[in-house]
C-alpha atoms as a PDB file:
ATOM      1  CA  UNK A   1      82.297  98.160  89.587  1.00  0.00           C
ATOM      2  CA  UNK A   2      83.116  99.352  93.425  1.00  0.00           C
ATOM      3  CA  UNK A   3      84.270  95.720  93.799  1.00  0.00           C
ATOM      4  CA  UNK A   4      86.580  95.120  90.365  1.00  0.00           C
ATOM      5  CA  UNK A   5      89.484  94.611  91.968  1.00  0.00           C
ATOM      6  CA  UNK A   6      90.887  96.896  89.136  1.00  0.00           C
ATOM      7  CA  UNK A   7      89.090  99.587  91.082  1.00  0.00           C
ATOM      8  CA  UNK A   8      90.860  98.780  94.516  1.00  0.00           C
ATOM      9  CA  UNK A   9      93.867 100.537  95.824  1.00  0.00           C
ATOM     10  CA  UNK A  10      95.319 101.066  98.830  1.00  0.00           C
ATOM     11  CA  UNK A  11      94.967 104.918 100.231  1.00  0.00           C
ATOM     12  CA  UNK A  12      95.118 107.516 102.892  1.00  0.00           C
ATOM     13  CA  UNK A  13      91.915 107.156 104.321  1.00  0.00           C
ATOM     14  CA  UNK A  14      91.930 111.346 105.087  1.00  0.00           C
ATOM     15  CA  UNK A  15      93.431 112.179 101.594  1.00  0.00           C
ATOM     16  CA  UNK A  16      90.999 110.192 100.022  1.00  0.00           C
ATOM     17  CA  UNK A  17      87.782 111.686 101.823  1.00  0.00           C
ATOM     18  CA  UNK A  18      88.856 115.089 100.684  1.00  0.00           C
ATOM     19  CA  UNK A  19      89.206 114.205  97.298  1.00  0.00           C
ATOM     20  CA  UNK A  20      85.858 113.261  97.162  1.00  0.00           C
ATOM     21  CA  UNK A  21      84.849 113.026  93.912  1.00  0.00           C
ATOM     22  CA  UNK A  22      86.334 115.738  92.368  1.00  0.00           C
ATOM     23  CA  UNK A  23      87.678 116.134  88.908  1.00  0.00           C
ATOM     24  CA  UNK A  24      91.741 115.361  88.195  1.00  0.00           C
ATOM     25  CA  UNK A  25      93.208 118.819  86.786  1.00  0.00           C
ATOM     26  CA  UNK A  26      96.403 120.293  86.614  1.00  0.00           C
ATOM     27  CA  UNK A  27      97.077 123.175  89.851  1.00  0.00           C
ATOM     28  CA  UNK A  28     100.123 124.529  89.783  1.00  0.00           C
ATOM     29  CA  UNK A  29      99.668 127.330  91.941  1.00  0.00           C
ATOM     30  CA  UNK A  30      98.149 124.986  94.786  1.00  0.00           C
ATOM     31  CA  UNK A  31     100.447 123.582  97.404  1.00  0.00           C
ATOM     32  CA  UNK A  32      99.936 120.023  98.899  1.00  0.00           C
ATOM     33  CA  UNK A  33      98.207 120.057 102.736  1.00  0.00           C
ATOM     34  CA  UNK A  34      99.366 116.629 103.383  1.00  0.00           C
ATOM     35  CA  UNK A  35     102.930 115.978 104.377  1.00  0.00           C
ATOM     36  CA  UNK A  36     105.037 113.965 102.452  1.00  0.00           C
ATOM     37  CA  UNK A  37     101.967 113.044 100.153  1.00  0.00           C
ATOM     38  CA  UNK A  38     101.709 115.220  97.005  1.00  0.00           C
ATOM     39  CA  UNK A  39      98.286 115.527  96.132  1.00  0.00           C
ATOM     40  CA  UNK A  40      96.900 118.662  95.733  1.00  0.00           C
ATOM     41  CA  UNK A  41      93.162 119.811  96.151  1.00  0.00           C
ATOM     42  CA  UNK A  42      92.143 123.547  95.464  1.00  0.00           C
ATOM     43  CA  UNK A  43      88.583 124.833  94.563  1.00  0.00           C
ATOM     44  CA  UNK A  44      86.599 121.299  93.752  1.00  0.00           C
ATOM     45  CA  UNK A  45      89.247 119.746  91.737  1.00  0.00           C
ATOM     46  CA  UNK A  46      92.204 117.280  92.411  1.00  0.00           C
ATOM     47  CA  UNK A  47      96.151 117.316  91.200  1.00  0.00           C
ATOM     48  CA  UNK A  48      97.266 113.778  91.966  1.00  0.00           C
ATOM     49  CA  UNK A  49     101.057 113.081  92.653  1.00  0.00           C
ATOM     50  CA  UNK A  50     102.683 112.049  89.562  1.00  0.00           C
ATOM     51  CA  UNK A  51     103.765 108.953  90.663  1.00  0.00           C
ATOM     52  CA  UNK A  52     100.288 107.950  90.632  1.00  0.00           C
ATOM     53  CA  UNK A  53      98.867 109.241  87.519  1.00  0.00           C
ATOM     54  CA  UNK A  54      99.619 106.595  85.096  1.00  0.00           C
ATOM     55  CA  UNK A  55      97.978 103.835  87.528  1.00  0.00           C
ATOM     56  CA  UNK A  56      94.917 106.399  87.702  1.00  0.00           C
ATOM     57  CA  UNK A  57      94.404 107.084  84.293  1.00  0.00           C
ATOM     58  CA  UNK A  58      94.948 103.350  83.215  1.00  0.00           C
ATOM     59  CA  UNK A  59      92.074 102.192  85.560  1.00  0.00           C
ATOM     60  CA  UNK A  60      89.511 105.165  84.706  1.00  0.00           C
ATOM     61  CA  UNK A  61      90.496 103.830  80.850  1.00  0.00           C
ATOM     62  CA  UNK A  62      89.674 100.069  81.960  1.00  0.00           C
ATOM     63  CA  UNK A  63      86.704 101.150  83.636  1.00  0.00           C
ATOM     64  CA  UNK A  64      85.252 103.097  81.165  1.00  0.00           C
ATOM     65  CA  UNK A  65      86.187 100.734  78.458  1.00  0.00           C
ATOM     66  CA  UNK A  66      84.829  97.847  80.670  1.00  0.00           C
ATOM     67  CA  UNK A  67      81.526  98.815  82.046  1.00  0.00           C
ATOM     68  CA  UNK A  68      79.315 100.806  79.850  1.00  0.00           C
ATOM     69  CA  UNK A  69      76.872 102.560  82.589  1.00  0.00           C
ATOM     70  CA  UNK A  70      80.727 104.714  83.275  1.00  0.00           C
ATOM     71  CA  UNK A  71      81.148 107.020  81.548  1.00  0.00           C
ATOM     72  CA  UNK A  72      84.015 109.920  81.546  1.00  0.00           C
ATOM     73  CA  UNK A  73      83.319 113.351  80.484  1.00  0.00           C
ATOM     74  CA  UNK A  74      85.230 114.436  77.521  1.00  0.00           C
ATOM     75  CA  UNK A  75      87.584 116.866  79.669  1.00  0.00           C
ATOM     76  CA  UNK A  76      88.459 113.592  81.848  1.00  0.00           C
ATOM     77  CA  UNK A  77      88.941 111.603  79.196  1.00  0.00           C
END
């Protein structure tokens, strides 16, 4: 999986490592830390820009449709 080049996109190294693995959520009230990027993290969870969303959602779909040891929680899903 970590080498499906469906997996593989370019990102801010920084941004990235502060994500973590947190869950994608809506946070309205949060405010982005990171300069012109838009993502937002507040309290263990993650409010990507929406520019990206579509491109994130459409790979956690082909993953989880294409390898069956991923699986999304129903929230994520």
């Amino acid at each position: 999986m970590q080498s499906d080049m469906f997996n593989l996109y370019p990102a801010i190294g920084a941004v990235n490592a502060l994500r973590s693995n947190y869950n994608f959520t809506m946070l309205p009230a949060a405010k982005s830390d990171f300069g012109s990027c838009e993502m937002k993290i507040d309290n263990r969870k993650a409010e990507p820009p929406e520019i990206a969303r579509g491109q994130i959602a459409r790979t956690y779909l082909y993953m989880e449709g294409t390898y069956k040891r991923y699986s999304m929680s129903k929230s994520q899903l």
